[in-house]
PDB file of N, CA and C in Angstrom:
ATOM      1  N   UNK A   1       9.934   3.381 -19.320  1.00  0.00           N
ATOM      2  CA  UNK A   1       9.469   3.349 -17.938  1.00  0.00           C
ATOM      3  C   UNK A   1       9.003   1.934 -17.631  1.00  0.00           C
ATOM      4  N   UNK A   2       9.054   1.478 -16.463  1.00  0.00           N
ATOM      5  CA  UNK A   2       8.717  -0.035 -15.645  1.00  0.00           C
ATOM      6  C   UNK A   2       6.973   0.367 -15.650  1.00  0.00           C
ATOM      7  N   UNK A   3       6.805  -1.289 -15.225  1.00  0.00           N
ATOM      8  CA  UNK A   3       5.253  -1.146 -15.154  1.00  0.00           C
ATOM      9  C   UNK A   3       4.391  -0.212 -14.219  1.00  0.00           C
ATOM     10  N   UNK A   4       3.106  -0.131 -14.419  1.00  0.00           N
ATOM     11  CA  UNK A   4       2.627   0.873 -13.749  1.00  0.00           C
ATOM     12  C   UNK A   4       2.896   0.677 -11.951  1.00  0.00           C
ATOM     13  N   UNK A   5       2.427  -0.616 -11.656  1.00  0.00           N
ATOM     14  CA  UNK A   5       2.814  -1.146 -10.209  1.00  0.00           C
ATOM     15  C   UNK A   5       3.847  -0.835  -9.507  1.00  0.00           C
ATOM     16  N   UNK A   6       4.415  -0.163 -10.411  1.00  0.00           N
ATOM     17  CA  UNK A   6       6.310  -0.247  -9.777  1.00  0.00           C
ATOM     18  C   UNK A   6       6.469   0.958 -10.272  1.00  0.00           C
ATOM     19  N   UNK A   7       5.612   1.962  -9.970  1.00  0.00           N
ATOM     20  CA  UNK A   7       5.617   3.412 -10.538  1.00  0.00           C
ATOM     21  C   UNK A   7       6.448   4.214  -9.371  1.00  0.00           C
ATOM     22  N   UNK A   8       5.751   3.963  -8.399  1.00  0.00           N
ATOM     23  CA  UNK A   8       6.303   4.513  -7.271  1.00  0.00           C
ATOM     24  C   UNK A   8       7.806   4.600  -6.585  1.00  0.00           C
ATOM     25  N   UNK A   9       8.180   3.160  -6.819  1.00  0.00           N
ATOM     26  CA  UNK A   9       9.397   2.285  -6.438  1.00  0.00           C
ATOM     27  C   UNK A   9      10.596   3.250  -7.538  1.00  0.00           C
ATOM     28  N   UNK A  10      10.010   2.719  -8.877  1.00  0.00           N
ATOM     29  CA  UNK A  10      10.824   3.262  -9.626  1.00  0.00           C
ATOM     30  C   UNK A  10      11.347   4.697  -9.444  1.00  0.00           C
ATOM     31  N   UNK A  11      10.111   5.435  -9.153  1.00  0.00           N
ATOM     32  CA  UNK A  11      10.642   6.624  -9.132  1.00  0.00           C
ATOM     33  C   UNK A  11      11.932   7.243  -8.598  1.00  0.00           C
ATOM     34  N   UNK A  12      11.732   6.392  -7.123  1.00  0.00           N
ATOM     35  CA  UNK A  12      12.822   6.496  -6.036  1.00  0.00           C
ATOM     36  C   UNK A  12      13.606   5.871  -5.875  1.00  0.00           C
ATOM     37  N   UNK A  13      14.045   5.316  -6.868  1.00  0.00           N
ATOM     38  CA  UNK A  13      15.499   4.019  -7.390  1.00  0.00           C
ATOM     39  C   UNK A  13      16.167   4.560  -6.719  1.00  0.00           C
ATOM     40  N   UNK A  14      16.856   6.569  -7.143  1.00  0.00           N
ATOM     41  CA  UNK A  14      18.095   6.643  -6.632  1.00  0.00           C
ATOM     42  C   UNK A  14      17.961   7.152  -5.357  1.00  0.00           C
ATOM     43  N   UNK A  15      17.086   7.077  -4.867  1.00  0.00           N
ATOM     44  CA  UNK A  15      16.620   7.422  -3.392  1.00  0.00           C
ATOM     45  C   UNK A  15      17.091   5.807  -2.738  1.00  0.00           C
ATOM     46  N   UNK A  16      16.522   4.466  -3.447  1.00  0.00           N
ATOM     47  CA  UNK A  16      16.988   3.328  -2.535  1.00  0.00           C
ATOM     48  C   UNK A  16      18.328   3.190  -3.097  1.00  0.00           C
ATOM     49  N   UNK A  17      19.270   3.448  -4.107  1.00  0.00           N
ATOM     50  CA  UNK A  17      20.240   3.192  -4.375  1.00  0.00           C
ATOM     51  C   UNK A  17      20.807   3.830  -3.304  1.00  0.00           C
ATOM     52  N   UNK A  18      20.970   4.883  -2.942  1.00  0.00           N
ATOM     53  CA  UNK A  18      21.580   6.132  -1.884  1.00  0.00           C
ATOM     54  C   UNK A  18      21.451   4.642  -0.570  1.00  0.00           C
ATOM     55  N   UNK A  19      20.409   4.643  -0.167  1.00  0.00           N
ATOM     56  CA  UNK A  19      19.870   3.791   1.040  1.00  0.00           C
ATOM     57  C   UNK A  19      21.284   2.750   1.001  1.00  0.00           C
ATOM     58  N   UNK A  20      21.173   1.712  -0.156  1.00  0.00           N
ATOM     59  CA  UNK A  20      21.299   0.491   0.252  1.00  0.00           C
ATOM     60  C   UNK A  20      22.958   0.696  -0.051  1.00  0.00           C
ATOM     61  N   UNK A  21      23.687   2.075  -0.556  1.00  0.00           N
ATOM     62  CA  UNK A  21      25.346   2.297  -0.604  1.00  0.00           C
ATOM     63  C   UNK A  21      25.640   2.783   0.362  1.00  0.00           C
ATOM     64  N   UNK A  22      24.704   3.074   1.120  1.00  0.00           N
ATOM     65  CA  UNK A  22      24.982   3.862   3.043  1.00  0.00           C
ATOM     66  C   UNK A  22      25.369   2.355   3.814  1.00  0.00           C
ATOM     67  N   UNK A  23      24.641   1.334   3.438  1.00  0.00           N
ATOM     68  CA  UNK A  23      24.429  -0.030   4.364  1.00  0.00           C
ATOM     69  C   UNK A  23      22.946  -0.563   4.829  1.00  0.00           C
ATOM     70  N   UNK A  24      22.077   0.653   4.190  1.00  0.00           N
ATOM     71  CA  UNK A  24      21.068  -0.062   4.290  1.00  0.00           C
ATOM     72  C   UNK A  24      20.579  -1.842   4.046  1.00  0.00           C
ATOM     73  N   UNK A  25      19.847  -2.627   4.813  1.00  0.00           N
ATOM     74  CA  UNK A  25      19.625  -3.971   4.653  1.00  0.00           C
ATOM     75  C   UNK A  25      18.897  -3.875   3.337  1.00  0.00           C
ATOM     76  N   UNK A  26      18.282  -5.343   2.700  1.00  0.00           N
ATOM     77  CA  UNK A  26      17.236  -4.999   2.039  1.00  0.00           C
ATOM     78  C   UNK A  26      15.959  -5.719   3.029  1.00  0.00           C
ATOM     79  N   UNK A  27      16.169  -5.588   4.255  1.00  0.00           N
ATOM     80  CA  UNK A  27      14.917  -5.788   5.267  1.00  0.00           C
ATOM     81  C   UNK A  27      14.664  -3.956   5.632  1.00  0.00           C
ATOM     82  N   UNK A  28      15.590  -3.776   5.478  1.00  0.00           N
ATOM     83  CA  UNK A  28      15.480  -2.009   6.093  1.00  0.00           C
ATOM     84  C   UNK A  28      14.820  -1.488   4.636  1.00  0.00           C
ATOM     85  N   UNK A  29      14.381  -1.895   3.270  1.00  0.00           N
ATOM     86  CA  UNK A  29      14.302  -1.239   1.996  1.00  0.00           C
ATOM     87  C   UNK A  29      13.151  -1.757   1.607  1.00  0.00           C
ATOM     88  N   UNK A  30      12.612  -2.781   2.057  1.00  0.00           N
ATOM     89  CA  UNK A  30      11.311  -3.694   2.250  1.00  0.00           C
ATOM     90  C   UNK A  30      10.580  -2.614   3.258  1.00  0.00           C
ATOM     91  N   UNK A  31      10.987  -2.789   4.396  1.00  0.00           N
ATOM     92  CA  UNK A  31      10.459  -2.483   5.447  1.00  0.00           C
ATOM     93  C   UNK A  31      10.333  -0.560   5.119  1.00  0.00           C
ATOM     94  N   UNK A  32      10.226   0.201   4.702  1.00  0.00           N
ATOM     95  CA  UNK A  32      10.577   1.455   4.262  1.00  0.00           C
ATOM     96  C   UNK A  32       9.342   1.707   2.967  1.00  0.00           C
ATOM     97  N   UNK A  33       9.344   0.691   2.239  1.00  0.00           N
ATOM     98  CA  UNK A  33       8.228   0.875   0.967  1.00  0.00           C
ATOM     99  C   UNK A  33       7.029   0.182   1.862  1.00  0.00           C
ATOM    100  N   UNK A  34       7.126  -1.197   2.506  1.00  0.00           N
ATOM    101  CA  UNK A  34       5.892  -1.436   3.032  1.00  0.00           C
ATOM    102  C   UNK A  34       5.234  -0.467   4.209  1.00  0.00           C
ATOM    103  N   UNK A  35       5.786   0.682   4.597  1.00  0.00           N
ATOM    104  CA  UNK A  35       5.165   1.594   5.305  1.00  0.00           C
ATOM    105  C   UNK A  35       4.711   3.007   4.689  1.00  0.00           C
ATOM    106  N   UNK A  36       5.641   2.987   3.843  1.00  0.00           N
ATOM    107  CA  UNK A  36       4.792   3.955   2.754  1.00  0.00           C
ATOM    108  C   UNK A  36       3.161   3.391   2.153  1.00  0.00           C
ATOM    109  N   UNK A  37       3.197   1.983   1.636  1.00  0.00           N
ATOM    110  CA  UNK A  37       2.413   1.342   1.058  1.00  0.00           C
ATOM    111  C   UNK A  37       0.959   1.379   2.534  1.00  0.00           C
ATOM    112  N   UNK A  38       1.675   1.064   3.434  1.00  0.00           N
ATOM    113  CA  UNK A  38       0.832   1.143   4.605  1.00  0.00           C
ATOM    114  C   UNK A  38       0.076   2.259   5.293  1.00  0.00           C
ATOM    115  N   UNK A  39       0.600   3.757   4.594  1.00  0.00           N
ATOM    116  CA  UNK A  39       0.304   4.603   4.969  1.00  0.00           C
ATOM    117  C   UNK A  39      -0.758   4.982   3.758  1.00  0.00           C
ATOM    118  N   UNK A  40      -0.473   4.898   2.840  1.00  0.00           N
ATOM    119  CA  UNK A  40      -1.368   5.490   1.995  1.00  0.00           C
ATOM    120  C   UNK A  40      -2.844   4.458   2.104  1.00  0.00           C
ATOM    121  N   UNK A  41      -2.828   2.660   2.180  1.00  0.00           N
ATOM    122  CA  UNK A  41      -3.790   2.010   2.142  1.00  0.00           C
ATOM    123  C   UNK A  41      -4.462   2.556   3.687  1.00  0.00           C
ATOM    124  N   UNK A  42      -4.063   3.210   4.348  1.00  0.00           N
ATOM    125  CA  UNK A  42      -4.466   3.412   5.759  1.00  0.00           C
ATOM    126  C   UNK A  42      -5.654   4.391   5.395  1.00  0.00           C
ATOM    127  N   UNK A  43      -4.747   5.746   4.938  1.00  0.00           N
ATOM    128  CA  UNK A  43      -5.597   6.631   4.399  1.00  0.00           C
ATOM    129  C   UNK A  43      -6.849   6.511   3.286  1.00  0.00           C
ATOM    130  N   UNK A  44      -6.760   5.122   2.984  1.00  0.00           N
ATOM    131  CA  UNK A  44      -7.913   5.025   1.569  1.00  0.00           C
ATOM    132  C   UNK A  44      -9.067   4.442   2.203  1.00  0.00           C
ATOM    133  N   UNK A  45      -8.357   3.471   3.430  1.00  0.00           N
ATOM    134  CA  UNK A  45      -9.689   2.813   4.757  1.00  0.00           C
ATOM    135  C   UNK A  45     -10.035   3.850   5.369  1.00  0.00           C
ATOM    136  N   UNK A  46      -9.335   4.749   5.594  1.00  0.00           N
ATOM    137  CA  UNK A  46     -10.279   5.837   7.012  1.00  0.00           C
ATOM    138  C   UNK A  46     -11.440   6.586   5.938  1.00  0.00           C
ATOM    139  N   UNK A  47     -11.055   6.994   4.758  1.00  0.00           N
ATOM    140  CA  UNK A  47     -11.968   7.640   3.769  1.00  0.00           C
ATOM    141  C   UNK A  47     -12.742   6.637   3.516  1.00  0.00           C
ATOM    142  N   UNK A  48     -12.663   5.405   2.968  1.00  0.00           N
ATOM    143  CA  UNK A  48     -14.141   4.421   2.763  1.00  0.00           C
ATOM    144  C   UNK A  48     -14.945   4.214   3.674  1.00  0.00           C
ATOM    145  N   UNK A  49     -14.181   3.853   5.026  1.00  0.00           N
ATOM    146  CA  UNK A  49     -15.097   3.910   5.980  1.00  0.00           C
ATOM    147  C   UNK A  49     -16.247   4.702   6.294  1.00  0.00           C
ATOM    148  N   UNK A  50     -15.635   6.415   6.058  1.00  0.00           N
ATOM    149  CA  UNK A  50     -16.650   7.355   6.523  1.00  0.00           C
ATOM    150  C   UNK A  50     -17.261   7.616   4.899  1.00  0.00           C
ATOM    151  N   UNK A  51     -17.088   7.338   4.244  1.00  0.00           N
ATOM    152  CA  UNK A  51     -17.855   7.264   2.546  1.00  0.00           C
ATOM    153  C   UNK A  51     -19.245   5.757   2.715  1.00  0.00           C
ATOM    154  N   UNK A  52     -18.560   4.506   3.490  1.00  0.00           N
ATOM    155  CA  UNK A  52     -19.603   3.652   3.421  1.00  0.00           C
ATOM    156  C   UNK A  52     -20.504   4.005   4.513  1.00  0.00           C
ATOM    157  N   UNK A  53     -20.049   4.520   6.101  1.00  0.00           N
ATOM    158  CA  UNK A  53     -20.500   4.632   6.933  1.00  0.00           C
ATOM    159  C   UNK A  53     -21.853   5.648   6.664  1.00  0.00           C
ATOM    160  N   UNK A  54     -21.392   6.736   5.363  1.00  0.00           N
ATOM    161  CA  UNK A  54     -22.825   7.876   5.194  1.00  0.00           C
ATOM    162  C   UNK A  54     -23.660   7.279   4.031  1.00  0.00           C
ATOM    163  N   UNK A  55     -23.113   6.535   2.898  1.00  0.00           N
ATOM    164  CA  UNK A  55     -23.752   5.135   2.134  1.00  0.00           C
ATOM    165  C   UNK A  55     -24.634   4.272   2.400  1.00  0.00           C
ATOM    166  N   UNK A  56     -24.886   4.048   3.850  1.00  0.00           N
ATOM    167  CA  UNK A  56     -25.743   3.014   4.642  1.00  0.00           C
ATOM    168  C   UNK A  56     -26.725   3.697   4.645  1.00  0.00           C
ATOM    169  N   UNK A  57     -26.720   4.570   4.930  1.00  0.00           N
ATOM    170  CA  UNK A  57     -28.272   5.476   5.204  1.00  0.00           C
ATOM    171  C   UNK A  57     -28.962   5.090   4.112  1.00  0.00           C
ATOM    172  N   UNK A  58     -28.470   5.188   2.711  1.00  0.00           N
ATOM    173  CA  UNK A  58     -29.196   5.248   1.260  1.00  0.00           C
ATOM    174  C   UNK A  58     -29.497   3.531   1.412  1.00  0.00           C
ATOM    175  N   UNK A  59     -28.341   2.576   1.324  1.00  0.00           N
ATOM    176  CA  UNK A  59     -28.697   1.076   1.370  1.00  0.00           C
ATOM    177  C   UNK A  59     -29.613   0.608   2.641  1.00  0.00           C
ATOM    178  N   UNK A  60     -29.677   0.976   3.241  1.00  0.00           N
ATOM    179  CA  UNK A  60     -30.574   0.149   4.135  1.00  0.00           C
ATOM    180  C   UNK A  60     -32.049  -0.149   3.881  1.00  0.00           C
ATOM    181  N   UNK A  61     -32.738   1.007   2.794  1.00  0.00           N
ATOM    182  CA  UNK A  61     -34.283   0.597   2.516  1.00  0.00           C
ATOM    183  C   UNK A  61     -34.218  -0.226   1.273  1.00  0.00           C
ATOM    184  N   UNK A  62     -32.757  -0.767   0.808  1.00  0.00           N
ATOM    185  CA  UNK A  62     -32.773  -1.779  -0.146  1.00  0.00           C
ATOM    186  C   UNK A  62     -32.319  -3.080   0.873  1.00  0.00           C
ATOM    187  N   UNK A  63     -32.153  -3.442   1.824  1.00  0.00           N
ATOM    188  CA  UNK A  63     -31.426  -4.376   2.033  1.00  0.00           C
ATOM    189  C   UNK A  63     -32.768  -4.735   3.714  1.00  0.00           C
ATOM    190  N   UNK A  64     -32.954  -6.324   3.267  1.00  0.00           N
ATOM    191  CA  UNK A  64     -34.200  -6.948   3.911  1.00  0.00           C
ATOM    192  C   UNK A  64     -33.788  -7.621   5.264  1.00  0.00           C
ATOM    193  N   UNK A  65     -34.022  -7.219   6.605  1.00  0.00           N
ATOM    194  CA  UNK A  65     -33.364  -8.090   7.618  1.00  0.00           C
ATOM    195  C   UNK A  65     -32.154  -8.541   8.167  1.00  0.00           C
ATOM    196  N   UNK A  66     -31.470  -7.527   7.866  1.00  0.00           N
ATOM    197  CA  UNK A  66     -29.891  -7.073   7.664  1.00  0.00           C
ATOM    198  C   UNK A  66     -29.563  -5.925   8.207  1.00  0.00           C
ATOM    199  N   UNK A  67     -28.355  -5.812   9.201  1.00  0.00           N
ATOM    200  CA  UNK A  67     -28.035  -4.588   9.881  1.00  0.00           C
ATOM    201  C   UNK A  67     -26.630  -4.020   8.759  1.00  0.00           C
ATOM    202  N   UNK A  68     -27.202  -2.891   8.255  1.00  0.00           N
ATOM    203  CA  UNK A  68     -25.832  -2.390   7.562  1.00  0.00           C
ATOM    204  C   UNK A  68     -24.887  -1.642   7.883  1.00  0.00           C
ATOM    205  N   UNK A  69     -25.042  -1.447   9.351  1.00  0.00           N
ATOM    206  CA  UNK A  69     -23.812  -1.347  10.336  1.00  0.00           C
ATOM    207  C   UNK A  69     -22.906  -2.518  10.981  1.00  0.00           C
ATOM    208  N   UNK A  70     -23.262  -3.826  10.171  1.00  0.00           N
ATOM    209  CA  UNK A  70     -22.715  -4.613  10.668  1.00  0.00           C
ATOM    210  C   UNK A  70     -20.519  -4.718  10.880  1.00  0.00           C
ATOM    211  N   UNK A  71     -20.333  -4.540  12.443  1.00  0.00           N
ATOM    212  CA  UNK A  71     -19.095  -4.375  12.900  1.00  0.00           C
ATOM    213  C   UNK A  71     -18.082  -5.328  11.863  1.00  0.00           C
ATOM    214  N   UNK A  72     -18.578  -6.325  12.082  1.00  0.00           N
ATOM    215  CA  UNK A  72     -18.053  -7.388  11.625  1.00  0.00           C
ATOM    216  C   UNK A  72     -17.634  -7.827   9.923  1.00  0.00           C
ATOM    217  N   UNK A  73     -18.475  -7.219   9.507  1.00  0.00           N
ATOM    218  CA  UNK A  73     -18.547  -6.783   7.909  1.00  0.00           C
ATOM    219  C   UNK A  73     -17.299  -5.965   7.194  1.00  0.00           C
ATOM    220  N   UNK A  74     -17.346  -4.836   8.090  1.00  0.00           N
ATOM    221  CA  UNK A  74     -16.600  -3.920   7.797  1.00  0.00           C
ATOM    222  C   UNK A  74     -15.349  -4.103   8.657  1.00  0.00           C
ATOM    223  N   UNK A  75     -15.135  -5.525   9.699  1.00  0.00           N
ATOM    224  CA  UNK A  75     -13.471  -5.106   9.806  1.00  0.00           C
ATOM    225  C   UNK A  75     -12.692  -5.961   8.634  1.00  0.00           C
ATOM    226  N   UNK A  76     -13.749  -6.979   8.382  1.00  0.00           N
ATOM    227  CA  UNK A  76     -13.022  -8.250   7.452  1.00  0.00           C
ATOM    228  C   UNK A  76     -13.286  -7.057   6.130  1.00  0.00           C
ATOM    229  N   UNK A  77     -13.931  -6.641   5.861  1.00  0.00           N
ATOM    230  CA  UNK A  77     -13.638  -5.959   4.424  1.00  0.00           C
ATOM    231  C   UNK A  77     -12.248  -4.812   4.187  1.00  0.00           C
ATOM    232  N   UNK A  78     -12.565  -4.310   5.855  1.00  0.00           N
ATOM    233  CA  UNK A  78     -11.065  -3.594   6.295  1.00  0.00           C
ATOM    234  C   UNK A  78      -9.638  -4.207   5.718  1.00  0.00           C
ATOM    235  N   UNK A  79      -9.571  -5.237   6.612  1.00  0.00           N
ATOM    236  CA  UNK A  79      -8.467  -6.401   6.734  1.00  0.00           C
ATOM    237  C   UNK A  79      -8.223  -6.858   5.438  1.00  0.00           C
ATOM    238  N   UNK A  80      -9.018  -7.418   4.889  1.00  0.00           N
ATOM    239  CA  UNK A  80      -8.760  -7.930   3.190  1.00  0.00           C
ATOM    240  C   UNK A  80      -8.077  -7.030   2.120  1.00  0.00           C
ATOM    241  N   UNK A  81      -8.869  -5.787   2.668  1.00  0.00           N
ATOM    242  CA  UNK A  81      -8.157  -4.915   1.556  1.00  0.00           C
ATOM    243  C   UNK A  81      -7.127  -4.333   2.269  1.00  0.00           C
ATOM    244  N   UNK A  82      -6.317  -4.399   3.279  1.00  0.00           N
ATOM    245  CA  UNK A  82      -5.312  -3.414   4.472  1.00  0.00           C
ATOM    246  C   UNK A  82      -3.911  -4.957   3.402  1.00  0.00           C
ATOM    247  N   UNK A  83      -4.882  -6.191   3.821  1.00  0.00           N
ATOM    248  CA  UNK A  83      -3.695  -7.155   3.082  1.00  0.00           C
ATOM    249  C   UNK A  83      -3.786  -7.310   1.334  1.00  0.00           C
ATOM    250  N   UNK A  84      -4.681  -7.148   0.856  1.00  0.00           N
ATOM    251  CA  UNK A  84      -4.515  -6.644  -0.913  1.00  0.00           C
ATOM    252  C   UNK A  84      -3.185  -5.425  -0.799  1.00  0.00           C
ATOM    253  N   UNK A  85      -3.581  -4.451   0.240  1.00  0.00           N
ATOM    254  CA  UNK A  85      -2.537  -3.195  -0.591  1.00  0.00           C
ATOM    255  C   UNK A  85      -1.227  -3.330   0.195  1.00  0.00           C
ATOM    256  N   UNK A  86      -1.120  -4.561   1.249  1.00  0.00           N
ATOM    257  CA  UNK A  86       0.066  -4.682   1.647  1.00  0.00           C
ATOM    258  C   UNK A  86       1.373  -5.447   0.467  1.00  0.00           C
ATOM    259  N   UNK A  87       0.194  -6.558   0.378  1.00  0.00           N
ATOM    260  CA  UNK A  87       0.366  -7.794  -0.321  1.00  0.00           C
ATOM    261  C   UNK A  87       1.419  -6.558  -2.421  1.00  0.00           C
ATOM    262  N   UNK A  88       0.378  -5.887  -2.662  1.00  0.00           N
ATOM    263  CA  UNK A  88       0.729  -5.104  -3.654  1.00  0.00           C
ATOM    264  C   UNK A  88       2.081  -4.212  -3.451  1.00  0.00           C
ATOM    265  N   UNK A  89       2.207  -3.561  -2.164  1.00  0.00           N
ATOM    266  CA  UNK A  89       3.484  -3.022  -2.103  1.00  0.00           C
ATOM    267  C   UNK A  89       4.452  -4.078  -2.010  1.00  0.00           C
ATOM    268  N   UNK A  90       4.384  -5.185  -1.632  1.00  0.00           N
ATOM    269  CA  UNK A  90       5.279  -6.201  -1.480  1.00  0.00           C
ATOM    270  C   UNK A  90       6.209  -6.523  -2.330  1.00  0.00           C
ATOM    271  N   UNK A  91       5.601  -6.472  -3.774  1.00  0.00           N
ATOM    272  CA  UNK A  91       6.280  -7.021  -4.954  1.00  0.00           C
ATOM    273  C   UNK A  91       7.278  -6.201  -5.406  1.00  0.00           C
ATOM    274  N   UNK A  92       7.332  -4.526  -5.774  1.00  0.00           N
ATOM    275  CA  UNK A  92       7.936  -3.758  -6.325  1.00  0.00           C
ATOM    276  C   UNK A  92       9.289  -3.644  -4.652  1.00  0.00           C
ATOM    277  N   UNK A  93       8.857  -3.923  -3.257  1.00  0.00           N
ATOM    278  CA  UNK A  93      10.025  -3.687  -2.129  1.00  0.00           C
ATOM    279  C   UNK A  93      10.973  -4.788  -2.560  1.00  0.00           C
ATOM    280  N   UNK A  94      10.585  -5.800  -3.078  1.00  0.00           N
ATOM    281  CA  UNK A  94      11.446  -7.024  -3.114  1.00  0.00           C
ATOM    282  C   UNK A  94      12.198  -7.124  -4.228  1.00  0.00           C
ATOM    283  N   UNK A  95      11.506  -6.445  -5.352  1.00  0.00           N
ATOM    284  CA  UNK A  95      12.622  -6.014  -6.614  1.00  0.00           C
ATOM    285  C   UNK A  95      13.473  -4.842  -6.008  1.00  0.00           C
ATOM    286  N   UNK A  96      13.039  -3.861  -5.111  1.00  0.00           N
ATOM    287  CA  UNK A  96      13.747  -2.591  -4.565  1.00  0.00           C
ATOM    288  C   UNK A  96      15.223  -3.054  -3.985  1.00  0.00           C
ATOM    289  N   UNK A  97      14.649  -3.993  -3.482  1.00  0.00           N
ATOM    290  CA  UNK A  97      16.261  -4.921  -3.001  1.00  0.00           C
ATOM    291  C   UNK A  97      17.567  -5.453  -3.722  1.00  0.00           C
ATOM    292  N   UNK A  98      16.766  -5.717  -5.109  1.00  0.00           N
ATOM    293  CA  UNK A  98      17.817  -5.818  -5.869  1.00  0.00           C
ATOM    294  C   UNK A  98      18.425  -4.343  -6.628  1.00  0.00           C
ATOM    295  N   UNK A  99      18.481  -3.743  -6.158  1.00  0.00           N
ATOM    296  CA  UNK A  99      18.663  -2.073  -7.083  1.00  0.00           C
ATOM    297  C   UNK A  99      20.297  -2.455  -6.823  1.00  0.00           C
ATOM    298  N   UNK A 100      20.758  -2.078  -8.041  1.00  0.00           N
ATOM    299  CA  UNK A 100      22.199  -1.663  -7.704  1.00  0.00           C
ATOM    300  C   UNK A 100      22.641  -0.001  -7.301  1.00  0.00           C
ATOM    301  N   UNK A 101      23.314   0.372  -6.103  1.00  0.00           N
ATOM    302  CA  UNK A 101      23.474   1.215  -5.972  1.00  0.00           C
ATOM    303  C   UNK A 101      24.224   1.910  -6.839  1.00  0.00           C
ATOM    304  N   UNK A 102      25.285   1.169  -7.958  1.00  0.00           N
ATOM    305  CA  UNK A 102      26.070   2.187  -9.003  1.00  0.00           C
ATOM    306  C   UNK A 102      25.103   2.233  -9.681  1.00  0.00           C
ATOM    307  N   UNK A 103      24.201   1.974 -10.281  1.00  0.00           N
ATOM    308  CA  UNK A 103      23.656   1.780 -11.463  1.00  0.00           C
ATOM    309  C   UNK A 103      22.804   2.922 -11.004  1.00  0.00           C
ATOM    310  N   UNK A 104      22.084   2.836  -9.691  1.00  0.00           N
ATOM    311  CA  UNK A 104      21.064   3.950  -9.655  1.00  0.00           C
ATOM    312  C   UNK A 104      21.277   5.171  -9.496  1.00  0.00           C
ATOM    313  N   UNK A 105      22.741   5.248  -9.111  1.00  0.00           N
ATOM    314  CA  UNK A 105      23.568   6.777  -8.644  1.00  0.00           C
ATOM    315  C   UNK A 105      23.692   7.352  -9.793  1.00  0.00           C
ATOM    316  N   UNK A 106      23.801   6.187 -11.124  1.00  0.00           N
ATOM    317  CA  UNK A 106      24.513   6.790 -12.230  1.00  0.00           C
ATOM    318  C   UNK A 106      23.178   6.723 -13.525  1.00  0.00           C
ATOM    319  N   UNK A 107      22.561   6.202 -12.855  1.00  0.00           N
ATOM    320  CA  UNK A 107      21.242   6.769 -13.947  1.00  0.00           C
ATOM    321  C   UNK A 107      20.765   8.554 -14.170  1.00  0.00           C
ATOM    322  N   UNK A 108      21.087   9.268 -12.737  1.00  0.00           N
ATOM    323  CA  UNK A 108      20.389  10.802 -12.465  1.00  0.00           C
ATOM    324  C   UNK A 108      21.663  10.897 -12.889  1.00  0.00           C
TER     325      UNK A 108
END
């Protein structure tokens, strides 16, 4: 088996092999894993959010002159990590591109 990072990708080799022997691009095979990748990091922000948002209650009698609702805090912590887990699906879409479609038809 490929590395853990490329767990996902791998799985569905002959799923992009199928893709890219139809005529799929490899902008259409990029673009296909980075929305998967986008959907799941979506779902891990809406859950931290409301995990840090009920968290504040407990931090705030530790934290001195500081609003721990700060808006601003939490979009850049948003954003950083929305581009960490973009940035991470990135690598395994761009090897996805190179899949050979015989090779992956004929692996299953």
């Amino acid at each position: 088996m490929e590395k853990k990072g490329y767990l996902t990708t791998a799985l569905r080799t002959a799923e992009i092999g199928v893709r890219i022997a139809l005529g799929a691009s490899g902008a259409d095979v990029v673009r296909a894993i980075l929305l998967r990748g986008f959907k799941v990091a979506a779902a891990g922000l809406f859950v931290g959010v409301a995990v840090a948002l009920v968290a504040v209650r407990v931090l705030d009698s530790f934290l001195y002159d500081t609003s721990v609702r700060d808006p601003l805090s939490f979009t850049l912590a948003g954003l950083f990590l929305a581009g960490a887990a973009l940035t991470a699906s990135y690598l395994p879409a761009r090897r996805a591109t190179k899949v050979d479609p015989v090779e992956a038809l004929r692996a299953d």
